[in-house]
N, C-alpha and C. Protein backbone atom coordinates (compact mmCIF):
# COMPACT_ATOMS: atom_id res chain seq x y z
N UNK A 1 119.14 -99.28 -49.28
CA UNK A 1 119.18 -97.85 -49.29
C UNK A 1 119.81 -97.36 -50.58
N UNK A 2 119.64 -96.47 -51.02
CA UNK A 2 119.81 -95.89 -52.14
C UNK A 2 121.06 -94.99 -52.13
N UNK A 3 122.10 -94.79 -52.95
CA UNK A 3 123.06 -94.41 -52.45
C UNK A 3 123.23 -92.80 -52.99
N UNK A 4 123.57 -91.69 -52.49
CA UNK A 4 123.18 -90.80 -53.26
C UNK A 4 124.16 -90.17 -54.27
N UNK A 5 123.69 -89.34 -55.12
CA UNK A 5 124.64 -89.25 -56.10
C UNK A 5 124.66 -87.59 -56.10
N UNK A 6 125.94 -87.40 -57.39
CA UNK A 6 125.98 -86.07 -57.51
C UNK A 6 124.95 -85.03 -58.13
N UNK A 7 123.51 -86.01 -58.72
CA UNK A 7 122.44 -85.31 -59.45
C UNK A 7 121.67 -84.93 -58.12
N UNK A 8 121.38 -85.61 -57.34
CA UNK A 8 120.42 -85.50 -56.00
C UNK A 8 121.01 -83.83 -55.05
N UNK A 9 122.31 -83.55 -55.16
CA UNK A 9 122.68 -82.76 -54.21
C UNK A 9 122.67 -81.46 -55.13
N UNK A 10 122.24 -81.23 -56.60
CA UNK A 10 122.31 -79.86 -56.93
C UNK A 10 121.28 -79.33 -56.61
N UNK A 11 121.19 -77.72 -56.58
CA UNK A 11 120.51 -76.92 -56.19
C UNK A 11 119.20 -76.55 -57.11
N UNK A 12 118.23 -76.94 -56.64
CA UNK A 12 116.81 -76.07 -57.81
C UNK A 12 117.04 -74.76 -58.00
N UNK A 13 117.08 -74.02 -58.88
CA UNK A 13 117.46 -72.77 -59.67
C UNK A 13 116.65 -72.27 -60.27
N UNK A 14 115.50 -73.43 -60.81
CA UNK A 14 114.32 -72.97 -61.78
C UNK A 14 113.12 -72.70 -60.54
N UNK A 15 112.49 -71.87 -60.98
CA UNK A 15 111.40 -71.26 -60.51
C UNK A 15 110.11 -71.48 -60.66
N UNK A 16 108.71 -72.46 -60.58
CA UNK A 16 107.46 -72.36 -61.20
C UNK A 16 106.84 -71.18 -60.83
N UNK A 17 106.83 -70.18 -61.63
CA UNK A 17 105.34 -68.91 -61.57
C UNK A 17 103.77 -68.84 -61.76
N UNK A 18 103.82 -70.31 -62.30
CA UNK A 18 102.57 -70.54 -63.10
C UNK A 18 101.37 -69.96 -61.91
N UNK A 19 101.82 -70.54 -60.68
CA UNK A 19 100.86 -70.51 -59.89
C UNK A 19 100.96 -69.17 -59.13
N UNK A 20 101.67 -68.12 -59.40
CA UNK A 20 101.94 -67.26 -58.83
C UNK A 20 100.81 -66.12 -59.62
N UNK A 21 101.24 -66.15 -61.38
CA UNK A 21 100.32 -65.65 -61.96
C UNK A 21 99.12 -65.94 -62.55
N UNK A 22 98.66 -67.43 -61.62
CA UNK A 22 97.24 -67.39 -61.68
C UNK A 22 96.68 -66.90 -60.54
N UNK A 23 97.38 -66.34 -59.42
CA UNK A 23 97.05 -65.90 -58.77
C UNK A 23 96.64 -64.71 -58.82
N UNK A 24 97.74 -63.67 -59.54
CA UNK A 24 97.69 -62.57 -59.68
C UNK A 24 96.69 -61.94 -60.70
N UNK A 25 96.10 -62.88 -61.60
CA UNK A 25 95.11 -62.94 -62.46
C UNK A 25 94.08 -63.24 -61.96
N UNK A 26 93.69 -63.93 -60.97
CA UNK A 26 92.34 -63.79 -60.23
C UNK A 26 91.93 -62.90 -59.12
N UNK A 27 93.56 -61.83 -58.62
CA UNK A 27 93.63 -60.77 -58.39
C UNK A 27 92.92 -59.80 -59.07
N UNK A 28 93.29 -59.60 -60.11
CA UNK A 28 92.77 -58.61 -61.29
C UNK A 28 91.59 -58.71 -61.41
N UNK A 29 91.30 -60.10 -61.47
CA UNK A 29 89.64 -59.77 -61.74
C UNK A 29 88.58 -59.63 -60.78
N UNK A 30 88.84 -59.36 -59.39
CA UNK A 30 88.44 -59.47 -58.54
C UNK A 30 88.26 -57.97 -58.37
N UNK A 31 89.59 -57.04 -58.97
CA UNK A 31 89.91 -55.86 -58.69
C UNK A 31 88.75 -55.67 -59.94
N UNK A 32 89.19 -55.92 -61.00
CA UNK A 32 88.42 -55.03 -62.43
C UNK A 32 86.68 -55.20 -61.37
N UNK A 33 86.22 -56.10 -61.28
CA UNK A 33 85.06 -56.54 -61.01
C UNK A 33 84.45 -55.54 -59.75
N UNK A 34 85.31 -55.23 -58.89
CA UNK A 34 84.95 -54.44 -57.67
C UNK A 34 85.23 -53.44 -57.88
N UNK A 35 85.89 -52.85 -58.73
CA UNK A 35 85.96 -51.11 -59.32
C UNK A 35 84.67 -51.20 -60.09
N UNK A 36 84.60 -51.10 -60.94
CA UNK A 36 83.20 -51.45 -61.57
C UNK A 36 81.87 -50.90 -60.87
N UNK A 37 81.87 -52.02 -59.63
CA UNK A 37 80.64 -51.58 -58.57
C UNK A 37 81.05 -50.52 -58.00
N UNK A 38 82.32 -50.56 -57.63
CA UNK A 38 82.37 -48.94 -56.31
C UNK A 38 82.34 -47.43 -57.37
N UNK A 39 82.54 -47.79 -58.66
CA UNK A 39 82.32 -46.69 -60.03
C UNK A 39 82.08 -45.59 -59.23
N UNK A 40 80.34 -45.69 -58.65
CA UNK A 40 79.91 -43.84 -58.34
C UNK A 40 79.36 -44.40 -57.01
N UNK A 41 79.16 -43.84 -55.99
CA UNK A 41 78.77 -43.71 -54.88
C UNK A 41 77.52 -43.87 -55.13
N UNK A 42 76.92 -44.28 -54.43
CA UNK A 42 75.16 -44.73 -54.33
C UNK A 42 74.94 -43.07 -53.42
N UNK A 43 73.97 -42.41 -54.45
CA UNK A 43 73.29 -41.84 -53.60
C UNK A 43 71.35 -41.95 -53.94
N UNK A 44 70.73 -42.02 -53.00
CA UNK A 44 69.17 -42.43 -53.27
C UNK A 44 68.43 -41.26 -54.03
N UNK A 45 67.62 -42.10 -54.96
CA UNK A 45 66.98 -41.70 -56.08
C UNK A 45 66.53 -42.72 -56.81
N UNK A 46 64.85 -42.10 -56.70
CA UNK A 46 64.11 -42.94 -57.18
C UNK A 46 63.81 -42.77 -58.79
N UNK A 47 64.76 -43.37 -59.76
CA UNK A 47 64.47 -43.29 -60.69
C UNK A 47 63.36 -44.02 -61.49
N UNK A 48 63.10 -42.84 -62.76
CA UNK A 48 61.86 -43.12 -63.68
C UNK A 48 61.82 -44.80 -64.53
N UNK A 49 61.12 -44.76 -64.67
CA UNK A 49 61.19 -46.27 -65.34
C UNK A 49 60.58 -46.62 -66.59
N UNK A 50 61.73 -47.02 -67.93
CA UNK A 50 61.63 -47.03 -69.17
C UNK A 50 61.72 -48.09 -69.77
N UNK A 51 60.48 -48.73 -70.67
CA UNK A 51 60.34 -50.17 -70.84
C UNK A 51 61.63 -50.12 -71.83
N UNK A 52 61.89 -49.34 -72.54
CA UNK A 52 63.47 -49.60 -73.57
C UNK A 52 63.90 -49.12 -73.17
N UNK A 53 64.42 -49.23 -72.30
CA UNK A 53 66.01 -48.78 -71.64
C UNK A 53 66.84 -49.63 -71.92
N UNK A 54 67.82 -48.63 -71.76
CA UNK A 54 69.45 -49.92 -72.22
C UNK A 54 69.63 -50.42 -71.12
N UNK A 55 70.43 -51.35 -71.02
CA UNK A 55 71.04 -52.50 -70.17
C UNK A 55 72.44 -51.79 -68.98
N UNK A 56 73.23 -50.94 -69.96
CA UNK A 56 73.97 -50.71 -69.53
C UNK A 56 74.60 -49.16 -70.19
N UNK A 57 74.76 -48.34 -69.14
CA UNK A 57 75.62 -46.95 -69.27
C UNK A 57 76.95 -46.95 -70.18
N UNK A 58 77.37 -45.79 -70.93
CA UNK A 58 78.38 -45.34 -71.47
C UNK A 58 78.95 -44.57 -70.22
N UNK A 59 80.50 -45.04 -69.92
CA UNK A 59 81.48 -44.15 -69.03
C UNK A 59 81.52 -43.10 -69.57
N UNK A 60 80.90 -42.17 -68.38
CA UNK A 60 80.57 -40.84 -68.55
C UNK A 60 81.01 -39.92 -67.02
N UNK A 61 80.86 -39.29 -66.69
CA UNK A 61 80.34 -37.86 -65.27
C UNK A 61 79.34 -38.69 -64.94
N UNK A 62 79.03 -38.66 -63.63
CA UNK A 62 77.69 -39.22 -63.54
C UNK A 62 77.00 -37.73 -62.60
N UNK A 63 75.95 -37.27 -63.17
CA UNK A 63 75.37 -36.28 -62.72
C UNK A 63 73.72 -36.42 -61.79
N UNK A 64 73.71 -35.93 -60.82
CA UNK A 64 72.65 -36.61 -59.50
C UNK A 64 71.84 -35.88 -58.85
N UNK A 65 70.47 -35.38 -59.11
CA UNK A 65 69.92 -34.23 -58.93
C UNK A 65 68.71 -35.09 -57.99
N UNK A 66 69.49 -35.14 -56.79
CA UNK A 66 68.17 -36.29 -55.48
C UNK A 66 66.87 -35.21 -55.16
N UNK A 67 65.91 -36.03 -54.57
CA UNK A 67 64.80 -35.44 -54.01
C UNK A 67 64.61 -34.63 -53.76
N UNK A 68 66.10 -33.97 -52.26
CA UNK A 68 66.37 -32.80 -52.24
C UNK A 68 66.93 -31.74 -52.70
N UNK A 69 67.04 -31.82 -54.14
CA UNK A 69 67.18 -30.97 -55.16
C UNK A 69 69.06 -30.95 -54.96
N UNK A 70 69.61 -31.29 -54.41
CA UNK A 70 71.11 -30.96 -54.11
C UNK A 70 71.93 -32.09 -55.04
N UNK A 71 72.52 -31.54 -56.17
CA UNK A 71 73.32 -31.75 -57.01
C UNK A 71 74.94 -32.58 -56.51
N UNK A 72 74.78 -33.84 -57.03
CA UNK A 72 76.11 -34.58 -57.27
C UNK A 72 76.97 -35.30 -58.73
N UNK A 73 78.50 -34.64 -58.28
CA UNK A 73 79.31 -34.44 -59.94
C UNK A 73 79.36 -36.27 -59.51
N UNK A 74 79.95 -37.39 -59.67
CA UNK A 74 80.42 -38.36 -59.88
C UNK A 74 80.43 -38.86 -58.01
N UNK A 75 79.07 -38.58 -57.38
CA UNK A 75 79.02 -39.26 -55.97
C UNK A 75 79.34 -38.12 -55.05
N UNK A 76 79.82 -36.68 -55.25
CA UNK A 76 80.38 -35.93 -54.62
C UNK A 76 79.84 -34.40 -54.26
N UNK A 77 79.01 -33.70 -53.28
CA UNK A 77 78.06 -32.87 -53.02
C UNK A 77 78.83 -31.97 -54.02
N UNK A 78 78.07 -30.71 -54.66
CA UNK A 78 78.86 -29.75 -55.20
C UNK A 78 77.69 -28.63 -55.94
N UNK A 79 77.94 -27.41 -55.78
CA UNK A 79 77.09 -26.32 -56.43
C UNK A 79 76.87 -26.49 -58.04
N UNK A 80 76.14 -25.71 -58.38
CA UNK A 80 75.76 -25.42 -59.86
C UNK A 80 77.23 -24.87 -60.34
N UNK A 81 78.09 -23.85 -59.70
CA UNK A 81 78.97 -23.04 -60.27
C UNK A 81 80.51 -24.17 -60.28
N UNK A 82 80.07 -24.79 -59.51
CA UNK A 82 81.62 -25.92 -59.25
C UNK A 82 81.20 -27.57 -60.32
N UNK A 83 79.73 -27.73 -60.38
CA UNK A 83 79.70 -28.38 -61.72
C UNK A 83 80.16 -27.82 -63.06
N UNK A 84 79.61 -26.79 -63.05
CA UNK A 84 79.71 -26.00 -64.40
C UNK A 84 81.50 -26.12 -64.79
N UNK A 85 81.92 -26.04 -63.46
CA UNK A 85 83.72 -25.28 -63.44
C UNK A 85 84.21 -26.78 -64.02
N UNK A 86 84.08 -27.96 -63.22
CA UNK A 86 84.69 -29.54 -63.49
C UNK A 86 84.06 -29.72 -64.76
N UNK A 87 82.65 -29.50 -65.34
CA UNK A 87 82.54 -30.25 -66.49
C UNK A 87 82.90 -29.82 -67.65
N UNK A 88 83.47 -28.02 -67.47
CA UNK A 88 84.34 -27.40 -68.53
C UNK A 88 85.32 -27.67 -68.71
N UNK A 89 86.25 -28.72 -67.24
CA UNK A 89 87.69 -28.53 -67.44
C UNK A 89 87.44 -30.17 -68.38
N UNK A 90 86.56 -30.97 -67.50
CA UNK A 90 86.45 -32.39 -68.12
C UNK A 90 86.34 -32.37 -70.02
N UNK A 91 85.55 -31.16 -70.45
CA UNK A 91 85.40 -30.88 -71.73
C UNK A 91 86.78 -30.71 -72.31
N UNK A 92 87.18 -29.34 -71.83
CA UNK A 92 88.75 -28.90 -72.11
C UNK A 92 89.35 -30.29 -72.31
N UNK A 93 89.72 -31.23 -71.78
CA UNK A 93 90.67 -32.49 -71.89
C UNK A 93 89.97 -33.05 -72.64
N UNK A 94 88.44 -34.06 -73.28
CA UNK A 94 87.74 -34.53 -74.40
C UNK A 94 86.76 -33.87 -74.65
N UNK A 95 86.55 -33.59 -76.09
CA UNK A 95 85.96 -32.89 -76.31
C UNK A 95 84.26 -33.76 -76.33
N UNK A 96 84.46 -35.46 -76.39
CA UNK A 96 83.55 -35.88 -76.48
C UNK A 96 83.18 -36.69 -74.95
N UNK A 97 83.37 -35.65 -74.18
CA UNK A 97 82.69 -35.80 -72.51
C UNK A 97 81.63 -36.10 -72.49
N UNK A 98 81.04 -37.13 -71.51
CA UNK A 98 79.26 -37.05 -71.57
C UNK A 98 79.30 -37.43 -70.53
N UNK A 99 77.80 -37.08 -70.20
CA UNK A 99 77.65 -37.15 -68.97
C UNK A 99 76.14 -37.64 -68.74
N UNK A 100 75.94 -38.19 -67.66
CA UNK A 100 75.03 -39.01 -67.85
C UNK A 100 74.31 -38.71 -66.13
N UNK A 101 73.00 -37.93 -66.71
CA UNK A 101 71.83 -37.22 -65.76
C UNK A 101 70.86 -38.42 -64.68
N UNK A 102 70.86 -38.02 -63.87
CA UNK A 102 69.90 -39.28 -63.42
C UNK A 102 69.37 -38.30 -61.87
N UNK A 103 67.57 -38.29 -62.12
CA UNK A 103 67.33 -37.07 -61.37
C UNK A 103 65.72 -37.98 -60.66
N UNK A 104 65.59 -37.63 -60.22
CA UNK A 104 64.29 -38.36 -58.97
C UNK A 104 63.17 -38.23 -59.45
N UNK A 105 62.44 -39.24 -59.67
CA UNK A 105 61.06 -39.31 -60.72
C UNK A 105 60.11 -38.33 -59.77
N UNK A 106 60.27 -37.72 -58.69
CA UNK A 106 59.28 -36.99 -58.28
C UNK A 106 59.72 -35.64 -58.37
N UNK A 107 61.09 -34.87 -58.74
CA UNK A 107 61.19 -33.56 -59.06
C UNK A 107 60.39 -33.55 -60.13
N UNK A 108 60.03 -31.88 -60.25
CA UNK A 108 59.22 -31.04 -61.25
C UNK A 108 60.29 -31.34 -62.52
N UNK A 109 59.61 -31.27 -63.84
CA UNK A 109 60.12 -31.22 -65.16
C UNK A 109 61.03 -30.12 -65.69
N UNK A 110 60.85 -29.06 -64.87
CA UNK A 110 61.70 -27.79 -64.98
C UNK A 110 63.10 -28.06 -64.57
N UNK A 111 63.31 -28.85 -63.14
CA UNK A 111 64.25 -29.02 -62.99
C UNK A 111 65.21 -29.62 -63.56
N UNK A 112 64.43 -30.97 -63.80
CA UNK A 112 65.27 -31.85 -64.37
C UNK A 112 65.59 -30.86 -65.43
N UNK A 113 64.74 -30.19 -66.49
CA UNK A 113 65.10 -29.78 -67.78
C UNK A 113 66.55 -28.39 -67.23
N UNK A 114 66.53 -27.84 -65.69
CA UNK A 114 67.27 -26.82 -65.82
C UNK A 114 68.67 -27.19 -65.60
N UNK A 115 69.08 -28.71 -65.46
CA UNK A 115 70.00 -28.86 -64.87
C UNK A 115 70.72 -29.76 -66.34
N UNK A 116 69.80 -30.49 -67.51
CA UNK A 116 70.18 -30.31 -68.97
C UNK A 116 70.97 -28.73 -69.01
N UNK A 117 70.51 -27.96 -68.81
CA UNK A 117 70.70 -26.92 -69.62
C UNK A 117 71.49 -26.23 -69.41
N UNK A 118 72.19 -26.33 -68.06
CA UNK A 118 73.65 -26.09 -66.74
C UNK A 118 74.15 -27.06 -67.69
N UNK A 119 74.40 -28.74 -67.62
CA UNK A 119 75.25 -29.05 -68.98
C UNK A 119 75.59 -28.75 -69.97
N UNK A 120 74.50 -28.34 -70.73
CA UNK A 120 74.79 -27.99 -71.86
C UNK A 120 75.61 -26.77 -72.39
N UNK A 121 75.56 -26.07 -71.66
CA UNK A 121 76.02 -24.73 -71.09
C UNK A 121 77.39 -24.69 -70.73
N UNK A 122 78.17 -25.88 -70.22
CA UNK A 122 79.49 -25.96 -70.32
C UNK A 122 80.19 -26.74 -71.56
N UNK A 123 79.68 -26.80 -72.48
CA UNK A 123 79.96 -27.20 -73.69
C UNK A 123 79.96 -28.91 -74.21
N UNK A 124 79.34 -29.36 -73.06
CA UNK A 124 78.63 -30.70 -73.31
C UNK A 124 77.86 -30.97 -74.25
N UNK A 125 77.92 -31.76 -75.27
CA UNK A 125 77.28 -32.00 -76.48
C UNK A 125 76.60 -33.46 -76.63
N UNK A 126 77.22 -34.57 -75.62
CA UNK A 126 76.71 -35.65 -75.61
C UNK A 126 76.14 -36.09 -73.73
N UNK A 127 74.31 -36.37 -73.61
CA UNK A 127 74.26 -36.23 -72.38
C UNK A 127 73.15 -37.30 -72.25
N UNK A 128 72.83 -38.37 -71.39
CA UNK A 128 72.06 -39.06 -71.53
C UNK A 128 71.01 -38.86 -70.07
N UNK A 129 69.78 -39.34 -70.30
CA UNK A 129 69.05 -39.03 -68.73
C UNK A 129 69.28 -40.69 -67.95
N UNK A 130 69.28 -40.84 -67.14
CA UNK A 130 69.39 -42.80 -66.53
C UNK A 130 68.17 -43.14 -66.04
N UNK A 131 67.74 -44.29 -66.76
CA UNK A 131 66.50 -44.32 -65.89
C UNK A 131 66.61 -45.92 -66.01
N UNK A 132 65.83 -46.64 -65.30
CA UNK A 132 66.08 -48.18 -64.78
C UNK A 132 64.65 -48.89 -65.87
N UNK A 133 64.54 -50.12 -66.15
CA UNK A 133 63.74 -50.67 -67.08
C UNK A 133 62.89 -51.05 -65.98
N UNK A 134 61.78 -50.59 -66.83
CA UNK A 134 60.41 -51.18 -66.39
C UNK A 134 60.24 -52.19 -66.27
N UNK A 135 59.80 -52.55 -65.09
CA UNK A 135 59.52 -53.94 -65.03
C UNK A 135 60.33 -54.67 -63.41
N UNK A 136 61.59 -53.77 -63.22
CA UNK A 136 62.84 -54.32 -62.35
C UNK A 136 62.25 -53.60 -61.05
């Protein structure tokens, strides 16, 4: 038997974290990764389809003009006069706000073009339309 000594009976004091903050780091990315998707609320709309389309959106407003013509700021029901009101204040704070249109390949061309023009109208200067690549 081994006889014990005075090194065996001190107390561990030191701490390993290593594994604590690889934990907390595959936390994070789990989080970055699932914010990301929950971004804007899915609402249905059948968007147009553009053989050069980009891959991926600039963080913007996301603006949502469905089938039934009823307007959403970033996933959230709301009038012409209460867009107009958020995307002035969103302006007020950057001036280089954008916002990014995405409207149902079967509304009329007027619309889509009248609801540009409600943007533009609150002093929006940078505005993109969303449409999905041909082909997907």
């Amino acid at each position: 038997m081994a006889s014990m000594t005075a090194s065996d009976d001190e107390i561990i004091s030191a701490i390993n974290i290593t594994p604590l903050v690889d934990i907390f780091l595959v936390l994070l990315i789990i989080f970055m990764i699932t914010s990301s998707v929950v971004d804007q609320r899915q609402i249905p709309v059948n968007l147009p389809k553009a053989a050069h389309a980009g891959s991926e959106a600039p963080k913007a407003s996301g603006l949502v003009l469905d089938k039934d013509h009823r307007l959403f700021l970033d996933g959230e029901l709301k009038d012409s006069a209460q867009v107009c009101a958020l995307l002035r204040v969103a302006v007020g704070r950057d001036v280089e706000h954008q916002v990014l249109i995405a409207a149902d390949q079967d509304l009329p061309y007027r619309e889509v073009v009248s609801v540009i023009d409600l943007v533009r109208g609150t002093g929006v200067s940078k505005y993109a339309l969303k449409v999905t690549r041909a082909g997907t």
